[in-house]
C-alpha atoms as a PDB file:
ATOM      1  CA  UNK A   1      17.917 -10.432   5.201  1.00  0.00           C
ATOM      2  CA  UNK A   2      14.170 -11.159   5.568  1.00  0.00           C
ATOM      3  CA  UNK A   3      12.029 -13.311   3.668  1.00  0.00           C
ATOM      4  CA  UNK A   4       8.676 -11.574   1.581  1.00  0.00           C
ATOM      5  CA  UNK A   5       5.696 -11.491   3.636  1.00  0.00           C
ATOM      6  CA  UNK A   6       3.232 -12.862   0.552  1.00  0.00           C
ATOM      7  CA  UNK A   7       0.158 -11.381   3.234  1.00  0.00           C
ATOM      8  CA  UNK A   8       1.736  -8.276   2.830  1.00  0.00           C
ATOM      9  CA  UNK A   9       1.841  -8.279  -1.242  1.00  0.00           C
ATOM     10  CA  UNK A  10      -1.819  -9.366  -1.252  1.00  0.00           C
ATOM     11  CA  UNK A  11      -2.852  -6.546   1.002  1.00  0.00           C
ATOM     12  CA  UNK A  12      -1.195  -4.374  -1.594  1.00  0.00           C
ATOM     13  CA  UNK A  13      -3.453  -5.748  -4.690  1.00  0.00           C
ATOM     14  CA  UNK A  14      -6.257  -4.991  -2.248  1.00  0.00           C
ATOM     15  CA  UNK A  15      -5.802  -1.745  -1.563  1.00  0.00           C
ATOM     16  CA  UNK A  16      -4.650  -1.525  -5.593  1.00  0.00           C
ATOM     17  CA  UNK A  17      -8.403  -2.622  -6.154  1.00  0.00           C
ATOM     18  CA  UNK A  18      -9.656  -0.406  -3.341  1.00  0.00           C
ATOM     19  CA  UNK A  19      -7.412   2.721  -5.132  1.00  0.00           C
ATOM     20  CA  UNK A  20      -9.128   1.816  -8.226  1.00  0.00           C
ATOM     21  CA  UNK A  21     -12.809   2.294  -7.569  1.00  0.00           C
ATOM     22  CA  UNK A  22     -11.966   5.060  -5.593  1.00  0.00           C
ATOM     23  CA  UNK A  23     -10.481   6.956  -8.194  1.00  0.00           C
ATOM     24  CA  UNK A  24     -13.681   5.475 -10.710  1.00  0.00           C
ATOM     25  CA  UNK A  25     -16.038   6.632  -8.295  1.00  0.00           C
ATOM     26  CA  UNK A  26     -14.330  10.065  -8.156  1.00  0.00           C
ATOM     27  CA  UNK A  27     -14.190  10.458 -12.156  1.00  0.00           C
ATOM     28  CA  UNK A  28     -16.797  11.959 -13.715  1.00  0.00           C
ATOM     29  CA  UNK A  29     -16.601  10.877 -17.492  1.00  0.00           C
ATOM     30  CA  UNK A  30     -18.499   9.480 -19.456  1.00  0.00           C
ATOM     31  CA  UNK A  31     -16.996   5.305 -19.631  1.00  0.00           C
ATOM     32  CA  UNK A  32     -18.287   2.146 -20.165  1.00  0.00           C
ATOM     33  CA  UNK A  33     -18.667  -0.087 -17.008  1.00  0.00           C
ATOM     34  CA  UNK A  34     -16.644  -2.605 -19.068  1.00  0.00           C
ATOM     35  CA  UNK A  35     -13.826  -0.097 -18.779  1.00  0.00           C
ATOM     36  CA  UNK A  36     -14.160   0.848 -15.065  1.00  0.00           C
ATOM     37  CA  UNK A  37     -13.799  -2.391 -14.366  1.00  0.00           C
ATOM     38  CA  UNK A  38     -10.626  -3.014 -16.580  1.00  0.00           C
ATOM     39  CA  UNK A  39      -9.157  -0.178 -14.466  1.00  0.00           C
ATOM     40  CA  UNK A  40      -9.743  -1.512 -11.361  1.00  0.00           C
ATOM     41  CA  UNK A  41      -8.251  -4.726 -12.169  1.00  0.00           C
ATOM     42  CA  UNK A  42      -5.354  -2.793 -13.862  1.00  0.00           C
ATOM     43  CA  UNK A  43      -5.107  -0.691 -10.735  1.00  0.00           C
ATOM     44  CA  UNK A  44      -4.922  -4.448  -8.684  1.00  0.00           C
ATOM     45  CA  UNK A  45      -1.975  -5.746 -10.723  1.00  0.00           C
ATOM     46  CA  UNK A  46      -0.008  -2.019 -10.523  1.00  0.00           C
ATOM     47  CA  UNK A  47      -1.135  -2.815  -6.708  1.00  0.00           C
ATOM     48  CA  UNK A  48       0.593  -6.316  -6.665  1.00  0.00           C
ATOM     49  CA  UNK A  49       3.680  -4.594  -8.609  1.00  0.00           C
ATOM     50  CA  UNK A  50       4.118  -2.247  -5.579  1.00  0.00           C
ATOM     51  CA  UNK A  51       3.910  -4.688  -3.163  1.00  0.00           C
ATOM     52  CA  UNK A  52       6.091  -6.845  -4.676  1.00  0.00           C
ATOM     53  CA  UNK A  53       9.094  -4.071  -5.147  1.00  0.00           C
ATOM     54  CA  UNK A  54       8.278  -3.096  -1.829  1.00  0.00           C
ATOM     55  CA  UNK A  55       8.210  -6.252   0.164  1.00  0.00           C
ATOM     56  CA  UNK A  56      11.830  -7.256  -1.644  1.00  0.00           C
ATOM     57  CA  UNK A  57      13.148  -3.835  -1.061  1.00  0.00           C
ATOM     58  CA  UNK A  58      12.424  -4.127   2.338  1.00  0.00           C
ATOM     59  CA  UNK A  59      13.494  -7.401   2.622  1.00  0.00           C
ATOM     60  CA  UNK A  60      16.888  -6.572   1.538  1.00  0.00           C
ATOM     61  CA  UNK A  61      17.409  -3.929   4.776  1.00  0.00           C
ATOM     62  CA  UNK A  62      19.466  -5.136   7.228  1.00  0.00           C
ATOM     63  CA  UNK A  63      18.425  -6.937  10.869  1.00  0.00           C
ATOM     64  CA  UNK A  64      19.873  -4.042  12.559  1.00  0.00           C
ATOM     65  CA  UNK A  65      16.778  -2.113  11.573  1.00  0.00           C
ATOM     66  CA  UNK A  66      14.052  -4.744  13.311  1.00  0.00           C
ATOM     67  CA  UNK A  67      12.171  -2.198  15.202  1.00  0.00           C
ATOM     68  CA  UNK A  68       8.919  -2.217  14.616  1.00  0.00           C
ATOM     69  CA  UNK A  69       8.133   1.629  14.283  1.00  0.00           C
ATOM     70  CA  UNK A  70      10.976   1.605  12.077  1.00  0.00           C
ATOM     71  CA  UNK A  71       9.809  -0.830  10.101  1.00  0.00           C
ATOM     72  CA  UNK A  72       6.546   0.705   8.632  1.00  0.00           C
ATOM     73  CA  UNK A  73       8.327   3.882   8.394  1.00  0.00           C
ATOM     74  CA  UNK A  74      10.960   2.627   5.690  1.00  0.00           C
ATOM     75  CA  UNK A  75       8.070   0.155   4.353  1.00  0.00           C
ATOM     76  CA  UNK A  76       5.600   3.373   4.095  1.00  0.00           C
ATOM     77  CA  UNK A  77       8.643   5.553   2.636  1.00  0.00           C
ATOM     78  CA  UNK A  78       9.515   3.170   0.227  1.00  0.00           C
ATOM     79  CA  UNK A  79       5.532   2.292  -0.853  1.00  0.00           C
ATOM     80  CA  UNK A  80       5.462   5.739  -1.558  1.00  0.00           C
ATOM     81  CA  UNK A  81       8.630   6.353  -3.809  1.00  0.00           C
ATOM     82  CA  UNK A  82       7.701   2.964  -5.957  1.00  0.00           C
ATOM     83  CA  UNK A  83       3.775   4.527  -6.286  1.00  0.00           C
ATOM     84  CA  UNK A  84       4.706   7.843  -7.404  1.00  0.00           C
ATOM     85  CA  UNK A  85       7.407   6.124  -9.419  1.00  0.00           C
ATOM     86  CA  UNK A  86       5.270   3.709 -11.075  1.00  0.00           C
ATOM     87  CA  UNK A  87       1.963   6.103 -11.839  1.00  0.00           C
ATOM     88  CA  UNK A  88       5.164   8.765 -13.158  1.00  0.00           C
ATOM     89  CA  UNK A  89       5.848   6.079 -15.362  1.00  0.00           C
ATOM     90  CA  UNK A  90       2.200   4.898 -16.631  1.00  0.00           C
ATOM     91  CA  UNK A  91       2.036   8.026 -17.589  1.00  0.00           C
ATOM     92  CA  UNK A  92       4.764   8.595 -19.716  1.00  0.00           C
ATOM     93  CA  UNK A  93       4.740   5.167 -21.198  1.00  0.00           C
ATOM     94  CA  UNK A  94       0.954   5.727 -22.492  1.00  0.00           C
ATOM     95  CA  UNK A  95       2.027   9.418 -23.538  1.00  0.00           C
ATOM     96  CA  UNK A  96      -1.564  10.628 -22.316  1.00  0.00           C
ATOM     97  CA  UNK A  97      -2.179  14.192 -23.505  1.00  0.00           C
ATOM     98  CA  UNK A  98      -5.753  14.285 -21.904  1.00  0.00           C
ATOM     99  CA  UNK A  99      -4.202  14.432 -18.227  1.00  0.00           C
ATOM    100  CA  UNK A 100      -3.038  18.073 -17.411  1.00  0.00           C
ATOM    101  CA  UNK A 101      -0.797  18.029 -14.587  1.00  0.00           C
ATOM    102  CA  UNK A 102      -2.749  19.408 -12.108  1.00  0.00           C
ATOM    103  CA  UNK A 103      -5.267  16.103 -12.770  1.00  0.00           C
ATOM    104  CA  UNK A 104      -1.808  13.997 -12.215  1.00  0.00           C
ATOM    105  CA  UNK A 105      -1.007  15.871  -8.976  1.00  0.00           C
ATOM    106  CA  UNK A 106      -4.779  15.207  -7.471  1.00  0.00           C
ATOM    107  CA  UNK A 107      -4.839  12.023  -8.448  1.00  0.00           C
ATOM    108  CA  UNK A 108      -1.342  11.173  -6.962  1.00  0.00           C
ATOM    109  CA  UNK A 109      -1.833  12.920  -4.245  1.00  0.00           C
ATOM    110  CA  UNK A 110      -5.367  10.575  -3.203  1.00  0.00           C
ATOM    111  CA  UNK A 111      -3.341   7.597  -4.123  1.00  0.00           C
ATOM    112  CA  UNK A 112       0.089   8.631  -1.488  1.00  0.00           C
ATOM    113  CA  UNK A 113      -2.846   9.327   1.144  1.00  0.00           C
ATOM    114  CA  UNK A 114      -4.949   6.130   0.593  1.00  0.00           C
ATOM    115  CA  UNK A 115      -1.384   4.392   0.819  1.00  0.00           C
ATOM    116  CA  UNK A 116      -0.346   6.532   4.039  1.00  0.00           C
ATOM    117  CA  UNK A 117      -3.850   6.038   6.118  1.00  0.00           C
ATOM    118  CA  UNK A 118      -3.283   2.033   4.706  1.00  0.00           C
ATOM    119  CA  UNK A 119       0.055   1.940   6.206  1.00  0.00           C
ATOM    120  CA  UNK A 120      -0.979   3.824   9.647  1.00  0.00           C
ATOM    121  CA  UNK A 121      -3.982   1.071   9.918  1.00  0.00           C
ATOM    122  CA  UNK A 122      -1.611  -1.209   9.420  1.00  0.00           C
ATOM    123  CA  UNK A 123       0.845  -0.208  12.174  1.00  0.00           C
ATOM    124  CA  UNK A 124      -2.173   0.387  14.489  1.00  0.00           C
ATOM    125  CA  UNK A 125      -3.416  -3.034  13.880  1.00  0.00           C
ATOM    126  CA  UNK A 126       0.068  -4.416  14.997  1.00  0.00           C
ATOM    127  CA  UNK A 127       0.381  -2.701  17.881  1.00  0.00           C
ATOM    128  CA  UNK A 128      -3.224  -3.517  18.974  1.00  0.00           C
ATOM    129  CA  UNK A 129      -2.232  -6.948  18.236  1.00  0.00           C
ATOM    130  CA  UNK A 130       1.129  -6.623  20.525  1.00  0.00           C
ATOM    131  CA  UNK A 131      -0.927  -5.145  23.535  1.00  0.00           C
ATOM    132  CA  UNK A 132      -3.170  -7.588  23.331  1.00  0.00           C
ATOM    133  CA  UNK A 133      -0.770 -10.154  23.059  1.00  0.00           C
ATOM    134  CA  UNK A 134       1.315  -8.738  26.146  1.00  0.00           C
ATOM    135  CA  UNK A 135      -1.760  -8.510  28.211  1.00  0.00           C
ATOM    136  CA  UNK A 136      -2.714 -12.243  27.599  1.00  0.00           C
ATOM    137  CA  UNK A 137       0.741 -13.281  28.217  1.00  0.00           C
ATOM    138  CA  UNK A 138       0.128 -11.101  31.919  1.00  0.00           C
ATOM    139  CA  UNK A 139      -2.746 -13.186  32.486  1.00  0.00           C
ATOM    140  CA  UNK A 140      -1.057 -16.524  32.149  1.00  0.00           C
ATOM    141  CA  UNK A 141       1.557 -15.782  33.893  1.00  0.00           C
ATOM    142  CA  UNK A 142      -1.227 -14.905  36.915  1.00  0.00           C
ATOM    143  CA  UNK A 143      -2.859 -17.632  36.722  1.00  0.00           C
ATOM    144  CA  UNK A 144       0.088 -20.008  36.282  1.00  0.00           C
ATOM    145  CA  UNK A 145       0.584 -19.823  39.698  1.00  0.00           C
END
């Protein structure tokens, strides 16, 4: 079992908050800033709830599974069911009439790929950071001797 990466849950209120004035930016009604920015910090704490479900679901996979690639697969794969489960859930708590389904499906649909091309930056940035890391070990060893 692995522990909870805390970077990893504040990346996720990030990108919550980064979710959030996208989707402001891209709505066209009539609001009050007040209210924009109410939904951006609501869309930051429904970011830190994903994080955190996500981060302790994947904590709970087993060791076996410590590949990298693998890992931001299942993490990806399982940010994506607890998003879609969460918004699915907003939305029938607050019983909101005003969004027609096709609304909810564009909407969710930005959000998964915001999360996706998050996730893939993510991995990318890793794997930078490994190559760079296994070309400066190289050039120790080189020089070591």
């Amino acid at each position: 079992m692995e522990k909870i990466h805390l970077e990893n849950i504040i990346k996720s209120i990030i990108l919550g908050l980064f979710i959030g004035v996208i989707l402001q930016f891209s709505d066209n009604t009539n609001i009050k800033f007040s209210y924009r920015v109410l939904a951006i910090l609501a869309s930051g704490c429904v970011g830190f709830f994903i994080g955190l479900v996500t981060e302790w679901l994947t904590a709970i996979l087993p060791i076996s599974m410590a590949n990298a690639r693998t890992y931001f697969l299942i993490n990806n794969l399982i940010a994506l069911i607890v998003t879609t489960v969460i918004m699915m859930s907003l939305i029938i708590i607050t019983n909101s009439e005003m969004v027609k389904k096709g609304e909810f499906i564009s909407v969710l649909l930005i959000v998964l790929g915001i999360i996706c091309l998050a996730n893939l930056s993510d991995y990318m940035m890793y794997r930078r950071a490994q190559n760079k890391l296994r070309k400066f070990k190289a050039m120790i060893k080189d020089t070591k001797y």
